[in-house]
C-alpha atoms as a PDB file:
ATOM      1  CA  UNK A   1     -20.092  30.174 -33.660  1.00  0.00           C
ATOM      2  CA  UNK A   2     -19.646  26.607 -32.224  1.00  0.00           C
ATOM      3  CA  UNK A   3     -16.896  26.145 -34.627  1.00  0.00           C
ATOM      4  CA  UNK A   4     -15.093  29.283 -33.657  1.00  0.00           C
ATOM      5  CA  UNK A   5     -15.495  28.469 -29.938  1.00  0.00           C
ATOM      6  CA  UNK A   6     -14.238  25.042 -30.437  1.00  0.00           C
ATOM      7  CA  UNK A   7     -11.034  26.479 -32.037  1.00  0.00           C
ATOM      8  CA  UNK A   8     -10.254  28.920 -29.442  1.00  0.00           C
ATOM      9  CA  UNK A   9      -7.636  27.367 -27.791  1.00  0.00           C
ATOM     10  CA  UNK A  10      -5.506  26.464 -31.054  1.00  0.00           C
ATOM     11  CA  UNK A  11      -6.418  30.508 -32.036  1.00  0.00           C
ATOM     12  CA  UNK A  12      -4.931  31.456 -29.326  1.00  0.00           C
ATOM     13  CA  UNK A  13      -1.928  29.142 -29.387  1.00  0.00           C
ATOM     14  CA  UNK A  14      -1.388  29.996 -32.783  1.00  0.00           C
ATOM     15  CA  UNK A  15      -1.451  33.996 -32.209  1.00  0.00           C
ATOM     16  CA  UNK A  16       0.802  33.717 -28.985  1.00  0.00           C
ATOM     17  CA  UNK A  17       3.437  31.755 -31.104  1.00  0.00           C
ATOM     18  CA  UNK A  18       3.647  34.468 -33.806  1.00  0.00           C
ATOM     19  CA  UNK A  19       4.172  36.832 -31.113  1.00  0.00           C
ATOM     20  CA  UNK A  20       6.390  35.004 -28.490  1.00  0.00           C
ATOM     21  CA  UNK A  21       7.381  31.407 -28.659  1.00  0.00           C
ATOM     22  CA  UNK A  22       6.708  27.691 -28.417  1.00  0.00           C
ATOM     23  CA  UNK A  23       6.780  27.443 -24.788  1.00  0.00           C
ATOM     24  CA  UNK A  24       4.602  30.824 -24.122  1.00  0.00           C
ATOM     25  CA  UNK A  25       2.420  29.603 -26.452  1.00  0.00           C
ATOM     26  CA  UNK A  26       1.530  25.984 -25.149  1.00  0.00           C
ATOM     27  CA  UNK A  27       1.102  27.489 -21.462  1.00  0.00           C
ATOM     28  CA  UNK A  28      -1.758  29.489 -23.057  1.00  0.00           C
ATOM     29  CA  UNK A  29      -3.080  26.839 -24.829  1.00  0.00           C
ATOM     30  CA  UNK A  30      -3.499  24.925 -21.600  1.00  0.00           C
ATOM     31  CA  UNK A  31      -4.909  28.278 -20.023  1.00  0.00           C
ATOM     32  CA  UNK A  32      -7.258  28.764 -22.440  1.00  0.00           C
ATOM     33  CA  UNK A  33      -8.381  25.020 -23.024  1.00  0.00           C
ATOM     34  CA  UNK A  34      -9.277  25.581 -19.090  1.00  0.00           C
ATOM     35  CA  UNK A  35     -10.853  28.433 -19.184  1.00  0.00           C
ATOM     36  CA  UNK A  36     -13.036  26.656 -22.153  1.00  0.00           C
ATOM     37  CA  UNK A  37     -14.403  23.794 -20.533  1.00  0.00           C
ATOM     38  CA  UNK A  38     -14.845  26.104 -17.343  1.00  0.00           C
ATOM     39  CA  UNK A  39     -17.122  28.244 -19.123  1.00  0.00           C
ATOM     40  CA  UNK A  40     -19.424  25.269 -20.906  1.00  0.00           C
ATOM     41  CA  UNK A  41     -19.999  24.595 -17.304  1.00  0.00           C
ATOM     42  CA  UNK A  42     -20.780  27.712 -16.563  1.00  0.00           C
ATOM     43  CA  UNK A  43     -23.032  27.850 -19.184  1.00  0.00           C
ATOM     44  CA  UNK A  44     -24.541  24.585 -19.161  1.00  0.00           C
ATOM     45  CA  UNK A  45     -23.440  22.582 -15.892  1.00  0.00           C
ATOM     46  CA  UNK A  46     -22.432  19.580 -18.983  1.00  0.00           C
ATOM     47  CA  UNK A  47     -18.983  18.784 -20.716  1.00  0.00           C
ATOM     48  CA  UNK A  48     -18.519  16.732 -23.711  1.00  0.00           C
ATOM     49  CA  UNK A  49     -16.425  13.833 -22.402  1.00  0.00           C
ATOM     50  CA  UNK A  50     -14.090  14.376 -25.589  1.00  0.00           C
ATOM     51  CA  UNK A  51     -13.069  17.973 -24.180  1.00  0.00           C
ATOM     52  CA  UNK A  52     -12.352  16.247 -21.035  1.00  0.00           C
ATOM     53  CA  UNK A  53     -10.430  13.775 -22.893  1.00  0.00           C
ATOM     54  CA  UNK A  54      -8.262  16.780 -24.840  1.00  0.00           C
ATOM     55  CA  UNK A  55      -7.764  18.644 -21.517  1.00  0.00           C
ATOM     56  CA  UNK A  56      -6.193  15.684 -19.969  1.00  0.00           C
ATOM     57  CA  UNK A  57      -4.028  15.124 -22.992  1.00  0.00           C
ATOM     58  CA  UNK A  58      -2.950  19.048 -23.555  1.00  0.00           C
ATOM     59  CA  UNK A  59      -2.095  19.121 -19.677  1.00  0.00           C
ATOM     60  CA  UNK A  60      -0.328  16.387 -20.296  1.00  0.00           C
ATOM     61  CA  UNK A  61       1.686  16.778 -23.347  1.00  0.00           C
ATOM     62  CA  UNK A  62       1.505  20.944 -22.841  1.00  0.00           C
ATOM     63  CA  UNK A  63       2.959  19.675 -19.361  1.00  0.00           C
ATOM     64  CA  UNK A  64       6.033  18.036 -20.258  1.00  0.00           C
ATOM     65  CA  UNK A  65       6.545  20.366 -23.055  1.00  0.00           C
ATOM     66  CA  UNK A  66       6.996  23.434 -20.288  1.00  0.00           C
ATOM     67  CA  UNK A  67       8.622  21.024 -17.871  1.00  0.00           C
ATOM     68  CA  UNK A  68      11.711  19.688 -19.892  1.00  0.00           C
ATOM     69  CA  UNK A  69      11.748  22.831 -21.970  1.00  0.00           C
ATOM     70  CA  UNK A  70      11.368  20.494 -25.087  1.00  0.00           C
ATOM     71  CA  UNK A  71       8.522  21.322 -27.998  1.00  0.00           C
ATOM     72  CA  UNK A  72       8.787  17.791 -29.026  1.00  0.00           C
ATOM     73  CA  UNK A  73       5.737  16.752 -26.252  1.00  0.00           C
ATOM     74  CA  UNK A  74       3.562  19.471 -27.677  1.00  0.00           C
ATOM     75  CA  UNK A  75       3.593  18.168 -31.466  1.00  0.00           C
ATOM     76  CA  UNK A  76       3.110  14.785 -30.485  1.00  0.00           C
ATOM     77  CA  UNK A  77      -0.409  15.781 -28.456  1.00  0.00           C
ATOM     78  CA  UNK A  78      -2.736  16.474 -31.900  1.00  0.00           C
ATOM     79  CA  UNK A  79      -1.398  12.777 -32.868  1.00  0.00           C
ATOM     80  CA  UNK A  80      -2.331  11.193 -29.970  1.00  0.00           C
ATOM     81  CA  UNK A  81      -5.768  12.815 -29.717  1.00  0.00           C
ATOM     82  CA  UNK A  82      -6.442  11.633 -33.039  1.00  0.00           C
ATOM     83  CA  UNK A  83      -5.623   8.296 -32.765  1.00  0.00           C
ATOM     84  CA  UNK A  84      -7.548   8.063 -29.454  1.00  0.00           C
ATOM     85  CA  UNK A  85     -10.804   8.833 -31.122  1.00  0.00           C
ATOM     86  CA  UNK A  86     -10.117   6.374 -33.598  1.00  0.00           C
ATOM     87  CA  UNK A  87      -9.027   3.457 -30.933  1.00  0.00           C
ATOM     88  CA  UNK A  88     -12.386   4.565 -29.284  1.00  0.00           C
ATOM     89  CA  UNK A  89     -14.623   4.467 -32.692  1.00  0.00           C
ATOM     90  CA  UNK A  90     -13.285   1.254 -33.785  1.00  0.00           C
ATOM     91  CA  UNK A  91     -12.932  -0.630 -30.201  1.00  0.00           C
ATOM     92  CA  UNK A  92     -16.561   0.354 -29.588  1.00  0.00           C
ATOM     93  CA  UNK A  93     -17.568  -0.609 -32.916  1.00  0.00           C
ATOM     94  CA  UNK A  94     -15.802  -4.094 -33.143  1.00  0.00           C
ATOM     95  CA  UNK A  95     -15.840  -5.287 -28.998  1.00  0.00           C
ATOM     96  CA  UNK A  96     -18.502  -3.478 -27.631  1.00  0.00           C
ATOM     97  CA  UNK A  97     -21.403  -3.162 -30.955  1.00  0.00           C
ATOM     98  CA  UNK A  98     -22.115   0.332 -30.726  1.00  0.00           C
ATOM     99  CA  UNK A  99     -21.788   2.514 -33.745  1.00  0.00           C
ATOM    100  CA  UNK A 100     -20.721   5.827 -32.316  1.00  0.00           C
ATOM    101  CA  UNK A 101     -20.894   7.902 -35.536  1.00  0.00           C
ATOM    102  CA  UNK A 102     -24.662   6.476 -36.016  1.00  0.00           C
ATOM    103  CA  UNK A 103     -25.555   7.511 -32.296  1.00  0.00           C
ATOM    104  CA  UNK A 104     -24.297  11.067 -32.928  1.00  0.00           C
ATOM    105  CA  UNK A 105     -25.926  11.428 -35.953  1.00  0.00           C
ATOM    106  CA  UNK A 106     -28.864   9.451 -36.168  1.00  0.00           C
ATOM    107  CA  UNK A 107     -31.442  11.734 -35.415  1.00  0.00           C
ATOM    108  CA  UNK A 108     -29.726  14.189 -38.493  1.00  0.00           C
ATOM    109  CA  UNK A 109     -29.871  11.426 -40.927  1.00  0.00           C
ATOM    110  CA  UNK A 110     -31.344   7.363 -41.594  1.00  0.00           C
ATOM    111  CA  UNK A 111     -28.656   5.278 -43.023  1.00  0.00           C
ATOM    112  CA  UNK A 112     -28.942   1.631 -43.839  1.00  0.00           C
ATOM    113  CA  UNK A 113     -26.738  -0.262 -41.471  1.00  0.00           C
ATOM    114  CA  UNK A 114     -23.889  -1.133 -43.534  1.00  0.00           C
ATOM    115  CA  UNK A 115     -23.780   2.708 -44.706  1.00  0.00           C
ATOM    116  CA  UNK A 116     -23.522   3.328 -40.892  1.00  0.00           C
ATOM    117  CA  UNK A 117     -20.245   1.260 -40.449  1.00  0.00           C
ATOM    118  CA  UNK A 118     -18.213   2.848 -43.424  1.00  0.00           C
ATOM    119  CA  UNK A 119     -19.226   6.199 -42.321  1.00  0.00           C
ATOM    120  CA  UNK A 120     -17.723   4.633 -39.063  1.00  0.00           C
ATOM    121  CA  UNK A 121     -14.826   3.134 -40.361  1.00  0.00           C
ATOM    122  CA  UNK A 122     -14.420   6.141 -42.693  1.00  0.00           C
ATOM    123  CA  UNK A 123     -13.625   8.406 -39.487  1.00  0.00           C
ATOM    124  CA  UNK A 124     -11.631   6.192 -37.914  1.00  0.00           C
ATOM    125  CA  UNK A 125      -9.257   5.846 -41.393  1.00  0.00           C
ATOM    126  CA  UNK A 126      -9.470   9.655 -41.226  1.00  0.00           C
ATOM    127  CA  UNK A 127      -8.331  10.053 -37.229  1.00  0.00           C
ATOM    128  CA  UNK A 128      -5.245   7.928 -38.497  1.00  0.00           C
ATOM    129  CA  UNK A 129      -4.029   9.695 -41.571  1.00  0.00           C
ATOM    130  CA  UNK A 130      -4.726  12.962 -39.414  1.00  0.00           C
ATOM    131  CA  UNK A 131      -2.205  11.742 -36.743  1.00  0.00           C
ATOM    132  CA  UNK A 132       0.489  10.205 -39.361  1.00  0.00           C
ATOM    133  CA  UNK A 133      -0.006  13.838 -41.741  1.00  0.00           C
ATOM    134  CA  UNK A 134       0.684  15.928 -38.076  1.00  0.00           C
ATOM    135  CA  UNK A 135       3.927  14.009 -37.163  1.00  0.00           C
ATOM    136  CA  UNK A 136       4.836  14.229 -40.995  1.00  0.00           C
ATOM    137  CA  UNK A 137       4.397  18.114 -40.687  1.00  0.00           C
ATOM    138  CA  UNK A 138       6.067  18.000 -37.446  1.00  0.00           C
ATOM    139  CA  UNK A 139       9.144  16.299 -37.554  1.00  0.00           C
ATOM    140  CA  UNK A 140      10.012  17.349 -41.100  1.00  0.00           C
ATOM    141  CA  UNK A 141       9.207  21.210 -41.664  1.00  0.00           C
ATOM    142  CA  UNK A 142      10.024  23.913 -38.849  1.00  0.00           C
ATOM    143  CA  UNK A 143       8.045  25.020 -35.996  1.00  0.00           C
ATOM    144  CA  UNK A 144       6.761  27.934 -37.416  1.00  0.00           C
ATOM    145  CA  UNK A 145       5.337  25.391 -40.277  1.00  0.00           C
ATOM    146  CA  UNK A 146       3.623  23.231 -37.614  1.00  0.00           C
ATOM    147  CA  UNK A 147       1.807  25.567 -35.970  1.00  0.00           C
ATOM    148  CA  UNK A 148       0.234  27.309 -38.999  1.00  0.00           C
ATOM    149  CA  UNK A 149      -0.624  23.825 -39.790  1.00  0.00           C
ATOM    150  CA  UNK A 150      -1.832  22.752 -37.087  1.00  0.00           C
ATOM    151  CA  UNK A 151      -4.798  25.396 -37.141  1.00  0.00           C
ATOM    152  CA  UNK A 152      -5.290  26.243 -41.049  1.00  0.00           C
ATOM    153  CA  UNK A 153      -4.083  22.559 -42.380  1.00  0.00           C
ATOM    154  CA  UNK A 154      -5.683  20.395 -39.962  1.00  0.00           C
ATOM    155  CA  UNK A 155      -8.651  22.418 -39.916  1.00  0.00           C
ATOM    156  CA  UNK A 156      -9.094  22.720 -43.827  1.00  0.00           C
ATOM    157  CA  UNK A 157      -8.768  19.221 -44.329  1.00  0.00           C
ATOM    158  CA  UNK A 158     -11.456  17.924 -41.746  1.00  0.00           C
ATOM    159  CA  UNK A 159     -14.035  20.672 -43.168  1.00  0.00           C
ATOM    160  CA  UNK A 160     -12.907  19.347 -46.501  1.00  0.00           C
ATOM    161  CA  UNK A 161     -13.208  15.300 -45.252  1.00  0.00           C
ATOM    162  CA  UNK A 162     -16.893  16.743 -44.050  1.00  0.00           C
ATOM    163  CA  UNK A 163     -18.316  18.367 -47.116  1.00  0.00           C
ATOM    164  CA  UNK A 164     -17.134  15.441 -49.218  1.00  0.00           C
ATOM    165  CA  UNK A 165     -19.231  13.159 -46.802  1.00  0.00           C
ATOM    166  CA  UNK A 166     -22.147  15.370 -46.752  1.00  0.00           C
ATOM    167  CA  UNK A 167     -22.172  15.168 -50.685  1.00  0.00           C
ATOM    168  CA  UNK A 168     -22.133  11.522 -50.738  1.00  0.00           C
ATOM    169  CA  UNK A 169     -24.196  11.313 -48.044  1.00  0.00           C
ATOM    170  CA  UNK A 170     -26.866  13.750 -49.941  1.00  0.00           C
ATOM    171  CA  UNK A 171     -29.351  11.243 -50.856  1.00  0.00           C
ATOM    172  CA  UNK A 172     -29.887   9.623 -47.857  1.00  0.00           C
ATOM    173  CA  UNK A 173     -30.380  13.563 -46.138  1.00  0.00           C
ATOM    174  CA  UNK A 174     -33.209  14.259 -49.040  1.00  0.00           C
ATOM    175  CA  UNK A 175     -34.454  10.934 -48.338  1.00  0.00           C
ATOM    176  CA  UNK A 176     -34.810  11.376 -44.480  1.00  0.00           C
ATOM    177  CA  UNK A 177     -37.433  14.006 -44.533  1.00  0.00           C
ATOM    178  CA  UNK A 178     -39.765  12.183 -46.831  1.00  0.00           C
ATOM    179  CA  UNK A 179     -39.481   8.581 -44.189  1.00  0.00           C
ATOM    180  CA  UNK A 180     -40.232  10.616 -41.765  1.00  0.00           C
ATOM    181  CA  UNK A 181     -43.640  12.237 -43.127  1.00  0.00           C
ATOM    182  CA  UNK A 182     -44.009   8.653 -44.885  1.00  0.00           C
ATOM    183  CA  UNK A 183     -44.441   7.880 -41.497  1.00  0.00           C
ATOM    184  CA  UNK A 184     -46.346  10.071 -39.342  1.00  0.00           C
ATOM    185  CA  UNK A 185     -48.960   9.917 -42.695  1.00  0.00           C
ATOM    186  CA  UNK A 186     -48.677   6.068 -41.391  1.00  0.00           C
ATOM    187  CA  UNK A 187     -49.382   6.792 -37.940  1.00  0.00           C
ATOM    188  CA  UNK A 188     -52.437   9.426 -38.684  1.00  0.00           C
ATOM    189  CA  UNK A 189     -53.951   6.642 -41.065  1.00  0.00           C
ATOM    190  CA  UNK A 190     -53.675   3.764 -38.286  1.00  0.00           C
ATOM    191  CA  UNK A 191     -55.173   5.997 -35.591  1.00  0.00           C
ATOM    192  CA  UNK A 192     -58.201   7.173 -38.004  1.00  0.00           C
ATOM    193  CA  UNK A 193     -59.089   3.526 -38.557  1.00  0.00           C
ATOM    194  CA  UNK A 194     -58.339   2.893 -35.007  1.00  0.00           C
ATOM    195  CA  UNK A 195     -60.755   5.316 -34.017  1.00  0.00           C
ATOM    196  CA  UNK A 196     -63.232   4.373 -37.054  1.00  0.00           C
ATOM    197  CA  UNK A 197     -67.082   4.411 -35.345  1.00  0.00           C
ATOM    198  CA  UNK A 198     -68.391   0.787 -34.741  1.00  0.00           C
ATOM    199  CA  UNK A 199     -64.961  -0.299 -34.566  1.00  0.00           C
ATOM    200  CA  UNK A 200     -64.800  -2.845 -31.757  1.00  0.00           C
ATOM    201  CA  UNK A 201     -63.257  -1.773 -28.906  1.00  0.00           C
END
């Protein structure tokens, strides 16, 4: 459902295209990426600051694109998203120490450290390629071919990028369950000889 709400905004794009045009289509993008983020707060008073991030950047982009009456704004704003979270993953990686992928996830998985950072660097590789494959698909097929991309393509290939890390990542998800009773057993065993009778307080 998350996944479907998350995509509502390139749905609707995508739909309004087939039925009226580039323009049409990008001012109800920006309507409807509004209308998201007003409704998560709504819901839940709390926005993911990467929502903020691609509200700012369709506004933007979707902006100039209705202003100058030129789609070339429009295809440029998936690139430039992607590459932003990549900047972000690496520059807070490298400068600042903080493993971003391993805060995310760490309480669905426990990787060794150095698994952490290719799982790190692995998304950042994969924010680049996405933003050198959209201005690839862009620039060199028609519109129509862009926008179909930009919600089956782009999609299929990051639930594709996902499943492939899930699989390599398998063991350490089987593991994860068995550390964790490993270690409330470890817990119950110190607090039953901490509470031992006759042991010195």
């Amino acid at each position: 459902m998350k996944f479907c709400f998350d995509l509502f905004p390139v749905i609707l794009f995508f739909l309004t295209f087939k039925f009226y045009d580039i323009f049409i289509a990008t001012a109800v993008a920006i309507a409807a990426t509004i209308a998201q983020i007003g409704w998560l707060w709504f819901r839940q008073h709390q926005i993911e600051k990467l929502m903020w991030i691609n509200l700012a950047i369709i506004v933007i982009f979707g902006g100039a694109t209705l202003l100058v009456q030129d789609e070339m704004f429009i295809k440029w704003k998936p690139t430039v998203l992607y590459w932003l979270i990549a900047s972000v993953l690496l520059v807070s990686s490298l400068v600042l120490r903080r493993n971003l992928v391993e805060i995310m996830l760490e309480k669905q998985m426990s990787l060794p450290a150095a698994i952490w950072n290719k799982l790190n660097l692995s998304w950042v590789v994969f924010f680049l390629f996405m933003g050198v494959i959209n201005l690839y698909v862009a620039f060199s097929f028609s519109v129509d071919t862009w926008v179909t991309f930009k919600l089956f393509g782009a999609t299929g290939i990051m639930l594709v990028f996902i499943i492939l890390q899930v699989m390599i990542l398998g063991k350490y998800l089987e593991q994860a369950p068995e550390k964790i009773l490993a270690a409330y057993e470890q817990d119950n065993l110190s607090e039953k000889i901490d509470n031992k009778p006759g042991k010195e307080q």
